[in-house]
N, C-alpha and C. Protein backbone atom coordinates (compact mmCIF):
# COMPACT_ATOMS: atom_id res chain seq x y z
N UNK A 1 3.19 -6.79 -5.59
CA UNK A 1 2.44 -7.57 -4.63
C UNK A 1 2.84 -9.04 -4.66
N UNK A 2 4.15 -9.61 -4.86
CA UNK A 2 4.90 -10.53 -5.14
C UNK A 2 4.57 -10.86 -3.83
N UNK A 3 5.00 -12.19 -3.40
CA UNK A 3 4.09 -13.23 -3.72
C UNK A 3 2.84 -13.68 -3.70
N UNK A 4 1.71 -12.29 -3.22
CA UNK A 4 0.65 -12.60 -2.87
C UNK A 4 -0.22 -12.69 -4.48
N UNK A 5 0.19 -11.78 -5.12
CA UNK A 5 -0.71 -11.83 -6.98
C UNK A 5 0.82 -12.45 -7.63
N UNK A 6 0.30 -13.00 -8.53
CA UNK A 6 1.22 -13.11 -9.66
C UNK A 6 0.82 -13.03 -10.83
N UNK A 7 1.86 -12.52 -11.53
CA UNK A 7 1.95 -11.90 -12.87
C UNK A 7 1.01 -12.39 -14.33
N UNK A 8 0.64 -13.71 -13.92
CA UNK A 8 0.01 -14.31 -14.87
C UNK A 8 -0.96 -15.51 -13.82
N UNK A 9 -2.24 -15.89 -14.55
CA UNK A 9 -2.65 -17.17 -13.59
C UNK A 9 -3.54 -16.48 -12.81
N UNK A 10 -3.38 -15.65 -12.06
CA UNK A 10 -4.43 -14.43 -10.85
C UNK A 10 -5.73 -13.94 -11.66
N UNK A 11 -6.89 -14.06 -10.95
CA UNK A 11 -8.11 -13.52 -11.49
C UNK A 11 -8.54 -12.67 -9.96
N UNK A 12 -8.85 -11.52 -10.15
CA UNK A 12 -9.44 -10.80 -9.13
C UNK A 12 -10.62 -10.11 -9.52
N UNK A 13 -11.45 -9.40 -8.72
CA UNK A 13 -12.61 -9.06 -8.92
C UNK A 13 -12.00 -7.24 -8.38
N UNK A 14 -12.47 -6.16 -9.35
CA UNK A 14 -12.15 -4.57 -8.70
C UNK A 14 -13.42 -4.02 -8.64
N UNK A 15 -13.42 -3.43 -7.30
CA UNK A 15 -14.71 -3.14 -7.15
C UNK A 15 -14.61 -1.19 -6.46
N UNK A 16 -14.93 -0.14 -7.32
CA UNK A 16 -15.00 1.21 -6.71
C UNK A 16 -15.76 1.78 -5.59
N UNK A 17 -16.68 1.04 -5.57
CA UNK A 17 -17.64 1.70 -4.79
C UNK A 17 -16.91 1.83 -3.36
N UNK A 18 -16.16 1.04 -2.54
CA UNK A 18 -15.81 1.18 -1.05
C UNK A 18 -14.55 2.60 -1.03
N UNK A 19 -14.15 2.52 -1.94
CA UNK A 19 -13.57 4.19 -1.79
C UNK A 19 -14.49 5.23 -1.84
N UNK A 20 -15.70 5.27 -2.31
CA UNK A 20 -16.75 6.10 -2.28
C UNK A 20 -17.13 6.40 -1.32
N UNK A 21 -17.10 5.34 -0.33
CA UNK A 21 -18.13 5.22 0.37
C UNK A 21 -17.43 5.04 1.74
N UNK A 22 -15.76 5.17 1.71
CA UNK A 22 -15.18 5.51 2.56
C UNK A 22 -14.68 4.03 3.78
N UNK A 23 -14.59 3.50 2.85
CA UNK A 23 -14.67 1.68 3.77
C UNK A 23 -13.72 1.07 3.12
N UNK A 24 -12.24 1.65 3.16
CA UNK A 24 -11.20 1.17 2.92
C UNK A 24 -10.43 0.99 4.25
N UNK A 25 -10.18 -0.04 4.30
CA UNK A 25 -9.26 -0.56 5.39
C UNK A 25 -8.08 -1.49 5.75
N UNK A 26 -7.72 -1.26 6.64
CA UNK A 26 -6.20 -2.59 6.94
C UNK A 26 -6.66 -3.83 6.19
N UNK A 27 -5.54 -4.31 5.51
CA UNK A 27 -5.88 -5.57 4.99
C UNK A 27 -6.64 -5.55 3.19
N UNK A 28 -6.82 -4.66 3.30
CA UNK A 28 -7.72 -4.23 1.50
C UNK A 28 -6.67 -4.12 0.69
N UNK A 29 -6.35 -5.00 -0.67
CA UNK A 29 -5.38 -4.42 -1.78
C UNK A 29 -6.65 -3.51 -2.49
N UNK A 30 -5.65 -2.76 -2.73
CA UNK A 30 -6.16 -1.65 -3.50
C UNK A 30 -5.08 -1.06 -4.94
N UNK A 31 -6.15 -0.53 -6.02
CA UNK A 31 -5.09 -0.21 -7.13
C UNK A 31 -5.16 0.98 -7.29
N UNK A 32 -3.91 2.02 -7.18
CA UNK A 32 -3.78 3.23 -7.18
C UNK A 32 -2.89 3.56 -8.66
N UNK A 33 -2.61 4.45 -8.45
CA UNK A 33 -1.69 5.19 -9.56
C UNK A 33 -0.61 5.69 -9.15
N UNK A 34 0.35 5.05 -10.19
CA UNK A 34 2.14 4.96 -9.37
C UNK A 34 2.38 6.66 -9.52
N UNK A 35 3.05 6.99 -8.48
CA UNK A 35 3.74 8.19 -8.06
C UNK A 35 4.93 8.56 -9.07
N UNK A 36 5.54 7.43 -9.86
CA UNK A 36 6.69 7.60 -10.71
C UNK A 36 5.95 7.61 -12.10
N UNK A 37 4.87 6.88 -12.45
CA UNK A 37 4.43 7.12 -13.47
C UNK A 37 2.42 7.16 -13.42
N UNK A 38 2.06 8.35 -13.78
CA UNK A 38 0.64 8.39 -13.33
C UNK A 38 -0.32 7.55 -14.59
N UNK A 39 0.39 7.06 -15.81
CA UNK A 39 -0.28 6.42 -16.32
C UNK A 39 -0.40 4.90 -16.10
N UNK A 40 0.77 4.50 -15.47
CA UNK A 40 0.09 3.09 -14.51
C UNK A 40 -0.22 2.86 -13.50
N UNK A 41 -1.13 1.64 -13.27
CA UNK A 41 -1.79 1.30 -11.70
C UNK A 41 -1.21 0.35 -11.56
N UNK A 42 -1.20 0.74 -10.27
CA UNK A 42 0.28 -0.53 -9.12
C UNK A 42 -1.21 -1.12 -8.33
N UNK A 43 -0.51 -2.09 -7.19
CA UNK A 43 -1.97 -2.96 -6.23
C UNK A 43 -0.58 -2.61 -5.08
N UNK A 44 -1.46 -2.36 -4.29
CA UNK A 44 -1.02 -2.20 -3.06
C UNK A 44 -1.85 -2.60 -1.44
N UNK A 45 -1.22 -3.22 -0.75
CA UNK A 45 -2.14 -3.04 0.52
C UNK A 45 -2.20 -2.03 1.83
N UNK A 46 -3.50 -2.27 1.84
CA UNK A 46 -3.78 -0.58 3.13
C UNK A 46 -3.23 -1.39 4.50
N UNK A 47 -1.99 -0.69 4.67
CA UNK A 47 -1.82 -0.92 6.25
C UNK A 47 -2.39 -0.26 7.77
N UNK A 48 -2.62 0.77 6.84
CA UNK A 48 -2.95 1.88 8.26
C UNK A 48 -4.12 2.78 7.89
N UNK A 49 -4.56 3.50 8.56
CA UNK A 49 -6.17 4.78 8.06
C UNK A 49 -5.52 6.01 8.80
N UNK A 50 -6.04 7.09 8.69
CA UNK A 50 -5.85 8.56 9.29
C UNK A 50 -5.96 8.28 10.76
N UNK A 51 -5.04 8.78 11.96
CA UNK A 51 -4.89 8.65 13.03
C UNK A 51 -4.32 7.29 13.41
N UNK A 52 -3.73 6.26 12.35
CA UNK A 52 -2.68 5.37 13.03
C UNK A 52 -0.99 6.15 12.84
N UNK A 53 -0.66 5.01 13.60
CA UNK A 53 0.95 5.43 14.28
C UNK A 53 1.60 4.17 13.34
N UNK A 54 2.01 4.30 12.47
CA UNK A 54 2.58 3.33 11.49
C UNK A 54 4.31 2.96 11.90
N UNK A 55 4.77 1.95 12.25
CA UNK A 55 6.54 1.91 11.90
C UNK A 55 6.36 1.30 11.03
N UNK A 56 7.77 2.03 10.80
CA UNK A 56 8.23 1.12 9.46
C UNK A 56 10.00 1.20 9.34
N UNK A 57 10.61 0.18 8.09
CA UNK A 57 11.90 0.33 7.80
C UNK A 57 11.94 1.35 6.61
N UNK A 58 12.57 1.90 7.19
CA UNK A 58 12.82 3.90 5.92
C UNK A 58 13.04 2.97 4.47
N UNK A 59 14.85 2.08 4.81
CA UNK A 59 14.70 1.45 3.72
C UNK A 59 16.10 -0.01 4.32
N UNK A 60 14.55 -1.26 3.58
CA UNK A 60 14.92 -2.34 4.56
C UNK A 60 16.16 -3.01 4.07
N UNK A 61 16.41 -2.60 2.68
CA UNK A 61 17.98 -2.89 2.06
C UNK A 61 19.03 -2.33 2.42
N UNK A 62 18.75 -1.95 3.33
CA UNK A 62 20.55 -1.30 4.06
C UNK A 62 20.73 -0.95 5.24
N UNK A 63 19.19 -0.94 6.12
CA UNK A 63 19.51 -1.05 7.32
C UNK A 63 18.21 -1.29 7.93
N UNK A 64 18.45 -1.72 9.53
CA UNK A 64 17.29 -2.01 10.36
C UNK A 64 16.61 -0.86 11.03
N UNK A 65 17.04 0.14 10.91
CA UNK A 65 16.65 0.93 11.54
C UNK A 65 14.73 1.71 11.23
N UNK A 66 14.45 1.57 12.15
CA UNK A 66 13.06 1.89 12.12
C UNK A 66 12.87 3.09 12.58
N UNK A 67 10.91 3.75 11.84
CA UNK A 67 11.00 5.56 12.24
C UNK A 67 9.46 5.35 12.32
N UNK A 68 8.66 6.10 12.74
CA UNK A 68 6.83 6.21 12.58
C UNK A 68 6.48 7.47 12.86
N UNK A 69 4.97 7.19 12.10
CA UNK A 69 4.64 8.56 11.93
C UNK A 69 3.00 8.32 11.91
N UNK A 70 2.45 9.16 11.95
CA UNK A 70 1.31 8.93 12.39
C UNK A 70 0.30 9.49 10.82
N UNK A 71 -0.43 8.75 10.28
CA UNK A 71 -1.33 8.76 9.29
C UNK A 71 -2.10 10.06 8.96
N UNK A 72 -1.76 10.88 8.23
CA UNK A 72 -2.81 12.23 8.04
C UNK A 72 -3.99 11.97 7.99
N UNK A 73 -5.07 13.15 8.08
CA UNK A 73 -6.16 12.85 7.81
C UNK A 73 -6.47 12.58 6.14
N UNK A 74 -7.47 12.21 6.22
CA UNK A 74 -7.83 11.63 4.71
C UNK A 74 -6.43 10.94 3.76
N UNK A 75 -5.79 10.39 4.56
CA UNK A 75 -5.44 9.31 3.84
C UNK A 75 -5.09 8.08 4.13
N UNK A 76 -4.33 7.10 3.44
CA UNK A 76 -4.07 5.77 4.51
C UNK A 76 -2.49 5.27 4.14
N UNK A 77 -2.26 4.60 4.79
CA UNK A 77 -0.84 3.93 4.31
C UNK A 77 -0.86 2.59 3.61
N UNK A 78 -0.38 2.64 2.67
CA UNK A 78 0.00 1.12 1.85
C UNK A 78 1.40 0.99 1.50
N UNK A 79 1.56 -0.71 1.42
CA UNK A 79 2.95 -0.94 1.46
C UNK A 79 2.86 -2.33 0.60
N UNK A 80 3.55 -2.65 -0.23
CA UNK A 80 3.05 -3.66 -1.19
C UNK A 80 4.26 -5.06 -0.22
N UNK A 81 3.58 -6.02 -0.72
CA UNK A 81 3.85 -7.46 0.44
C UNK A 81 5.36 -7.57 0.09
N UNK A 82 6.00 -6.87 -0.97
CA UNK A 82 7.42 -7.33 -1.32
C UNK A 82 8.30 -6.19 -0.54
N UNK A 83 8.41 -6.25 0.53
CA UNK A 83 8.92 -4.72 1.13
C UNK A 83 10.13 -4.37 0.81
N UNK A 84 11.45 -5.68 -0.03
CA UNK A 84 12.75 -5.12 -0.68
C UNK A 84 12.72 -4.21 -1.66
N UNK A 85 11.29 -5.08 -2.79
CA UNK A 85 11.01 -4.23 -3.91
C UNK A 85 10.07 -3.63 -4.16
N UNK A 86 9.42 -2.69 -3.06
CA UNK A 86 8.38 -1.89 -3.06
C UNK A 86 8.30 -0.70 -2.48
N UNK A 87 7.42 0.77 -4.08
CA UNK A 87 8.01 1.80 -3.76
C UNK A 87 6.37 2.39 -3.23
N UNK A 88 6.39 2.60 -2.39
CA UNK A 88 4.72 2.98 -1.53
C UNK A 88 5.11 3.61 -0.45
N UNK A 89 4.43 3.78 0.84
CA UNK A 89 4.10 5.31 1.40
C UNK A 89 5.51 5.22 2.54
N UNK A 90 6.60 4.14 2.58
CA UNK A 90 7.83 4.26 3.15
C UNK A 90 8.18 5.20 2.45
């Protein structure tokens, strides 16, 4: 989440209840559990909810080319603010 948190210096407040309760939305960082390793939590932000049409760059280090897809149900899209070095729902 480079440059928006940084590594040291950042104080945030985590709060569970709005995943409970189903009030996660565009714009929310959120901390999940990395796909490469399930014993750490990454921060990521929600770009999209179930029934958006998301583009995106497949992968923005080697080309421009763009693809979209539309959000399943029950879940959302996140994409962390460093999009060279970030591995999330692209």
């Amino acid at each position: 989440m480079l440059p928006t948190l940084n590594f040291s210096g950042d104080i945030f407040l985590v709060e569970k209840l709005s995943h409970r309760l189903g009030r996660v939305g565009p714009g929310n960082v959120i901390l999940v559990r990395s796909p490469k390793n399930p014993m750490e939590t990454i921060t990521k932000r929600v770009l999209g909810v179930e029934g958006d049409t998301m583009g995106f760059l497949a992968d923005p280090s080697r080309s421009d080319l763009s693809t979209s897809l539309v959000v399943p149900k029950g879940h959302v899209w996140i994409q962390g603010d460093n999009i060279y070095s970030s591995n999330d729902s692209r």
